[in-house]
C-alpha atoms as a PDB file:
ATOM      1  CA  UNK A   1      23.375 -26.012 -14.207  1.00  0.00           C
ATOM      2  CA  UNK A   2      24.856 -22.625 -15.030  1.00  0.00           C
ATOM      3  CA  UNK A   3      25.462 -19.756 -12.836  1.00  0.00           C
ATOM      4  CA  UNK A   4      23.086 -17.717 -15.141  1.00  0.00           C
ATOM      5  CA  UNK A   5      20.458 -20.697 -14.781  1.00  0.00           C
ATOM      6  CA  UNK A   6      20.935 -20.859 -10.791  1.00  0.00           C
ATOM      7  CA  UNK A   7      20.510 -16.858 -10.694  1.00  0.00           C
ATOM      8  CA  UNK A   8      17.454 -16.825 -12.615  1.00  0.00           C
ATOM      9  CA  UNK A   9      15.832 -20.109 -10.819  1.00  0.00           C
ATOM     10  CA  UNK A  10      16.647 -18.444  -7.643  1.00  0.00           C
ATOM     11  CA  UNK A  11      14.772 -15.147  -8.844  1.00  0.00           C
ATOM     12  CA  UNK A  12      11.794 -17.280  -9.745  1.00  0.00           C
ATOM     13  CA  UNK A  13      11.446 -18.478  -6.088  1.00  0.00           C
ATOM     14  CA  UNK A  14      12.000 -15.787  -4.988  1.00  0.00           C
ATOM     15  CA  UNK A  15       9.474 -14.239  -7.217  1.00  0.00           C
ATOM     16  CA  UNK A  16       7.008 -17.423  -5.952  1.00  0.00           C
ATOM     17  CA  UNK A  17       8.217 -16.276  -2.539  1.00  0.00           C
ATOM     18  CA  UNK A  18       6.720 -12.883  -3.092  1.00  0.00           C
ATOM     19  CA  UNK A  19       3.723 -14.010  -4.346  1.00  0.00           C
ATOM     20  CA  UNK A  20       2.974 -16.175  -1.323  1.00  0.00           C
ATOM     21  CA  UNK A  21       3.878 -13.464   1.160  1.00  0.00           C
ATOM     22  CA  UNK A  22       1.418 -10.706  -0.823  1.00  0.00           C
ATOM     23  CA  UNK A  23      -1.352 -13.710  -0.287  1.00  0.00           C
ATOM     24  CA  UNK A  24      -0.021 -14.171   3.331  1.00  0.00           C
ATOM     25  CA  UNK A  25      -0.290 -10.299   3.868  1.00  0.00           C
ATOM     26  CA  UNK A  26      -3.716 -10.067   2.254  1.00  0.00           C
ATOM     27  CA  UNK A  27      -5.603 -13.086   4.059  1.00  0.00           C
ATOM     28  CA  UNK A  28      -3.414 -13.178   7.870  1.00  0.00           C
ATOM     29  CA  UNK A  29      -1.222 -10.236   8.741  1.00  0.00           C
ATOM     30  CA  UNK A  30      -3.216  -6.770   7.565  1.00  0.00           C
ATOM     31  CA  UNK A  31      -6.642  -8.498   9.189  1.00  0.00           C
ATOM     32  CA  UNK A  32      -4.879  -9.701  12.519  1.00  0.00           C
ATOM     33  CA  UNK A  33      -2.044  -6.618  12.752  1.00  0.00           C
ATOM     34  CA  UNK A  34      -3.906  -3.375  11.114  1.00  0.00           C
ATOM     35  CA  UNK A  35      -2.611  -2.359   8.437  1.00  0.00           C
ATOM     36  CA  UNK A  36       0.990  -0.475   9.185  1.00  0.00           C
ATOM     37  CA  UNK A  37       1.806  -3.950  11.248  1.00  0.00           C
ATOM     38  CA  UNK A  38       0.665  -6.108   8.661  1.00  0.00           C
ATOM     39  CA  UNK A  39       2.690  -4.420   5.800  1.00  0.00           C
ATOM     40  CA  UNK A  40       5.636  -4.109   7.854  1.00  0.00           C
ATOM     41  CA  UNK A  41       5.709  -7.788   8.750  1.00  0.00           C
ATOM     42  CA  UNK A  42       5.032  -8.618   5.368  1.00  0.00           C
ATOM     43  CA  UNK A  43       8.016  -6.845   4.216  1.00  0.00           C
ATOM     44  CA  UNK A  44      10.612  -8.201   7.150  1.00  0.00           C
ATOM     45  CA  UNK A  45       9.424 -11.410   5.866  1.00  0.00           C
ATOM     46  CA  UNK A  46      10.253 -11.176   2.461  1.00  0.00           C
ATOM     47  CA  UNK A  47      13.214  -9.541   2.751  1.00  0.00           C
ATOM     48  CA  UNK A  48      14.373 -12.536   5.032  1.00  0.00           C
ATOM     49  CA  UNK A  49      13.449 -14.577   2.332  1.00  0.00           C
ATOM     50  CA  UNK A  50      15.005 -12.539  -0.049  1.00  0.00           C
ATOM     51  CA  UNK A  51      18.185 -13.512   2.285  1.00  0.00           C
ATOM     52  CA  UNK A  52      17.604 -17.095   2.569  1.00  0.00           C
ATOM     53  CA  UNK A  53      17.304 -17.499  -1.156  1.00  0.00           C
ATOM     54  CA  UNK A  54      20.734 -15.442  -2.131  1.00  0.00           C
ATOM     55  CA  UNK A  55      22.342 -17.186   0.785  1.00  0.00           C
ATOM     56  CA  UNK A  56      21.012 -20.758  -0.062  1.00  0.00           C
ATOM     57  CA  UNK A  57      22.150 -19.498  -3.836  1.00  0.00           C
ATOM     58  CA  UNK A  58      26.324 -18.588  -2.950  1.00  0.00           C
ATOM     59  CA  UNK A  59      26.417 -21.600  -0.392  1.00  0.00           C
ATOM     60  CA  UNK A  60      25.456 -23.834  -3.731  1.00  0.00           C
ATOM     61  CA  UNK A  61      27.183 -22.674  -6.324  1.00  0.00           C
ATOM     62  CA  UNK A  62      30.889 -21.485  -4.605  1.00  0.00           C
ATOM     63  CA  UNK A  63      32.674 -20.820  -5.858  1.00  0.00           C
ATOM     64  CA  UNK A  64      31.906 -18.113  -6.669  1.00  0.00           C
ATOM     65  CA  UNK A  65      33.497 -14.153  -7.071  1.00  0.00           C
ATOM     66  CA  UNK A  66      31.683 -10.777  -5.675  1.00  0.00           C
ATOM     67  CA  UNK A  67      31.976  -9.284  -9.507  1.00  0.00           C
ATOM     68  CA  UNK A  68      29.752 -12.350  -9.842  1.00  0.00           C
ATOM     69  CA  UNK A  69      27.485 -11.960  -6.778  1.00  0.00           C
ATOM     70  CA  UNK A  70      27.369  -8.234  -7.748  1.00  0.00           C
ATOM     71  CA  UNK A  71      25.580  -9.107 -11.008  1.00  0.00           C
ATOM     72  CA  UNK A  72      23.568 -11.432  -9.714  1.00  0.00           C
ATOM     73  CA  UNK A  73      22.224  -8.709  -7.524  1.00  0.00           C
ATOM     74  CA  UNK A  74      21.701  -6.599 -10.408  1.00  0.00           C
ATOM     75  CA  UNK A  75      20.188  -8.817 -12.830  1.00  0.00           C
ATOM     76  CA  UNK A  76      17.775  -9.701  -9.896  1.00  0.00           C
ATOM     77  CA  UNK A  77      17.036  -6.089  -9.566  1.00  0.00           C
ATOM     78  CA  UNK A  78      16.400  -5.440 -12.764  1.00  0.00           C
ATOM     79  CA  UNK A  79      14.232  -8.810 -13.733  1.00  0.00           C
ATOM     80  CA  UNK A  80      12.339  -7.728 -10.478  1.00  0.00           C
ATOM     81  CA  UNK A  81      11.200  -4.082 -11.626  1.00  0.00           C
ATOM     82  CA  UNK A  82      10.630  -5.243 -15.391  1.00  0.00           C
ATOM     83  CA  UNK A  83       8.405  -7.992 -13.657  1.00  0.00           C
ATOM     84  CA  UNK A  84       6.866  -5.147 -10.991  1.00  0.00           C
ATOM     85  CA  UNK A  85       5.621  -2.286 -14.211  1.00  0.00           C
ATOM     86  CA  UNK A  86       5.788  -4.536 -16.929  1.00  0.00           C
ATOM     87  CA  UNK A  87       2.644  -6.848 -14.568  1.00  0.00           C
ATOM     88  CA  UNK A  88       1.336  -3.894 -12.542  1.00  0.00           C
ATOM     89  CA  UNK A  89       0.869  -1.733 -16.172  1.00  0.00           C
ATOM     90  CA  UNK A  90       0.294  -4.192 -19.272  1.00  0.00           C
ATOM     91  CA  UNK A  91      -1.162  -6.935 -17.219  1.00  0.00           C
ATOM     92  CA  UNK A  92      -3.115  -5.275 -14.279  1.00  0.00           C
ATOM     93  CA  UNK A  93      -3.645  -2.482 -16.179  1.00  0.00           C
ATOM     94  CA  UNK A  94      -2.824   0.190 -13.414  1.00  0.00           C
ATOM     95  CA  UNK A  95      -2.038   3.962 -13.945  1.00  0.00           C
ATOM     96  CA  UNK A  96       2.001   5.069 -13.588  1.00  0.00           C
ATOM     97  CA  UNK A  97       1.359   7.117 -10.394  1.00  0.00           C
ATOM     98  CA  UNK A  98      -0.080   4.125  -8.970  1.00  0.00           C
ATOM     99  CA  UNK A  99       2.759   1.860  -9.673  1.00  0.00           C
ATOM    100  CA  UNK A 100       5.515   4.455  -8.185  1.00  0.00           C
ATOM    101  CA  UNK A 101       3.247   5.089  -5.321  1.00  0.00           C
ATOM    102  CA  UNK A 102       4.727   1.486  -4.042  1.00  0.00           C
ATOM    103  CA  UNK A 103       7.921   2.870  -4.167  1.00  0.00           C
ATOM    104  CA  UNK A 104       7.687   5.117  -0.673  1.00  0.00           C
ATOM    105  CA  UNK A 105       7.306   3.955   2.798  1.00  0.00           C
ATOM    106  CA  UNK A 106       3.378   4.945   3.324  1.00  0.00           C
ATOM    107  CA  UNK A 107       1.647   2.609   5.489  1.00  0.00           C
ATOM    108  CA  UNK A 108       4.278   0.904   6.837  1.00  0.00           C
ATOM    109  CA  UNK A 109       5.526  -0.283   2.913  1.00  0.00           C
ATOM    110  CA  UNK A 110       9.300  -1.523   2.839  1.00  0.00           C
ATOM    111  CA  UNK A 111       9.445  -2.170  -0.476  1.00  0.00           C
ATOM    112  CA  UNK A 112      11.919  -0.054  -1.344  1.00  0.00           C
ATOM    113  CA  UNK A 113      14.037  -1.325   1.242  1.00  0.00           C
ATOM    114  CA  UNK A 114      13.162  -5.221  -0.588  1.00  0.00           C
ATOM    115  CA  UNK A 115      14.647  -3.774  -3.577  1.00  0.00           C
ATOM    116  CA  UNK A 116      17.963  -2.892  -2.107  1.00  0.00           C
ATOM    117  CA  UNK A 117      17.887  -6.384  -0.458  1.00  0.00           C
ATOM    118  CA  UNK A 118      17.219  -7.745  -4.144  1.00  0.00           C
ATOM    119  CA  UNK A 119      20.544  -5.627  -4.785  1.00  0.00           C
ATOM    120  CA  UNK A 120      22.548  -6.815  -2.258  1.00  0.00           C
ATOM    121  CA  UNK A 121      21.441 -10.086  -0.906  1.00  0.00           C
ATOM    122  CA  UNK A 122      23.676 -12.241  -3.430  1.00  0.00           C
ATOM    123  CA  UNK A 123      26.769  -9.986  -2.989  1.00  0.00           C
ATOM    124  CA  UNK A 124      26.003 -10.084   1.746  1.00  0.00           C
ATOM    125  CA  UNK A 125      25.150 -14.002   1.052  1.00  0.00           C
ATOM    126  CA  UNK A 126      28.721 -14.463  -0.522  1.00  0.00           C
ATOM    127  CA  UNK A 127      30.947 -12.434   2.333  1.00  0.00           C
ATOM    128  CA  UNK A 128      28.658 -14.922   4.776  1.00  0.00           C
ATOM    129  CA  UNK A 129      29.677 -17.590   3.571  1.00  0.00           C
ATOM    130  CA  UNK A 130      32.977 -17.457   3.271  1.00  0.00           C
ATOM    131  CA  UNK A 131      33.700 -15.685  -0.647  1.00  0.00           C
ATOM    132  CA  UNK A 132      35.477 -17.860  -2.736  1.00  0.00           C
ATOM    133  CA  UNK A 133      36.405 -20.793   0.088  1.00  0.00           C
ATOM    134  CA  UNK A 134      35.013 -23.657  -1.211  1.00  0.00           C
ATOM    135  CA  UNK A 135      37.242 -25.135  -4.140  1.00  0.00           C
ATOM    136  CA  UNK A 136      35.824 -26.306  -6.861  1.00  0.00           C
ATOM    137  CA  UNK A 137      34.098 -29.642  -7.520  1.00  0.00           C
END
């Protein structure tokens, strides 16, 4: 498999990941927590999985370079705001000042703090582990 293919599998679970935390957020954490606990614990949690993912991602395919890990951050970014409007407005069908609204920190929201975890997760994943250690197979 690729490096391109392995970044943009990893995006997908992590993507799935998301998904499955909203759901979690939705059904467990806002009803049990209120909301400001709910949505804050919602967004820990998928920032550590943001984490586990990129981690899991440089521990597979070292090795690897941080030019490398540094584009894999930013393609993630990017694939993860054309997913967030492109969904939210064409699919969904909700107005612009609704989408940005998800973009500040009301109610406890850390998703703009996700997105710089998107950014830098592969790039903090790859110094973890060790950079360009392993050699290759």
């Amino acid at each position: 498999m690729s490096l391109l293919s392995a970044a943009a599998t990893a995006w997908l679970v992590i993507l799935v990941l998301a998904i499955a935390n909203g759901a979690l957020r939705e059904a467990v954490l806002v009803p049990r927590l209120g909301l400001l606990a709910g949505t804050v614990t919602s967004g820990v949690l998928l920032i550590a999985a943001v984490f586990a993912v990129a981690f899991a991602l440089v521990a597979w395919r070292r090795p690897l370079g941080g030019a490398q890990a540094w584009w894999i951050g930013v393609g993630w970014l990017a694939a993860t705001l054309v997913f967030e409007f492109g969904f939210g407005r064409f699919v969904q069908g909700k107005p612009w000042p609704e989408l940005l609204a998800a973009y500040t920190f009301k109610d406890g929201n850390l998703w703009p703090l996700v997105l710089v975890a998107v950014l830098l997760a592969p790039t903090l994943g790859l110094h973890a582990v060790g950079g360009r250690a392993a050699p290759p197979e």
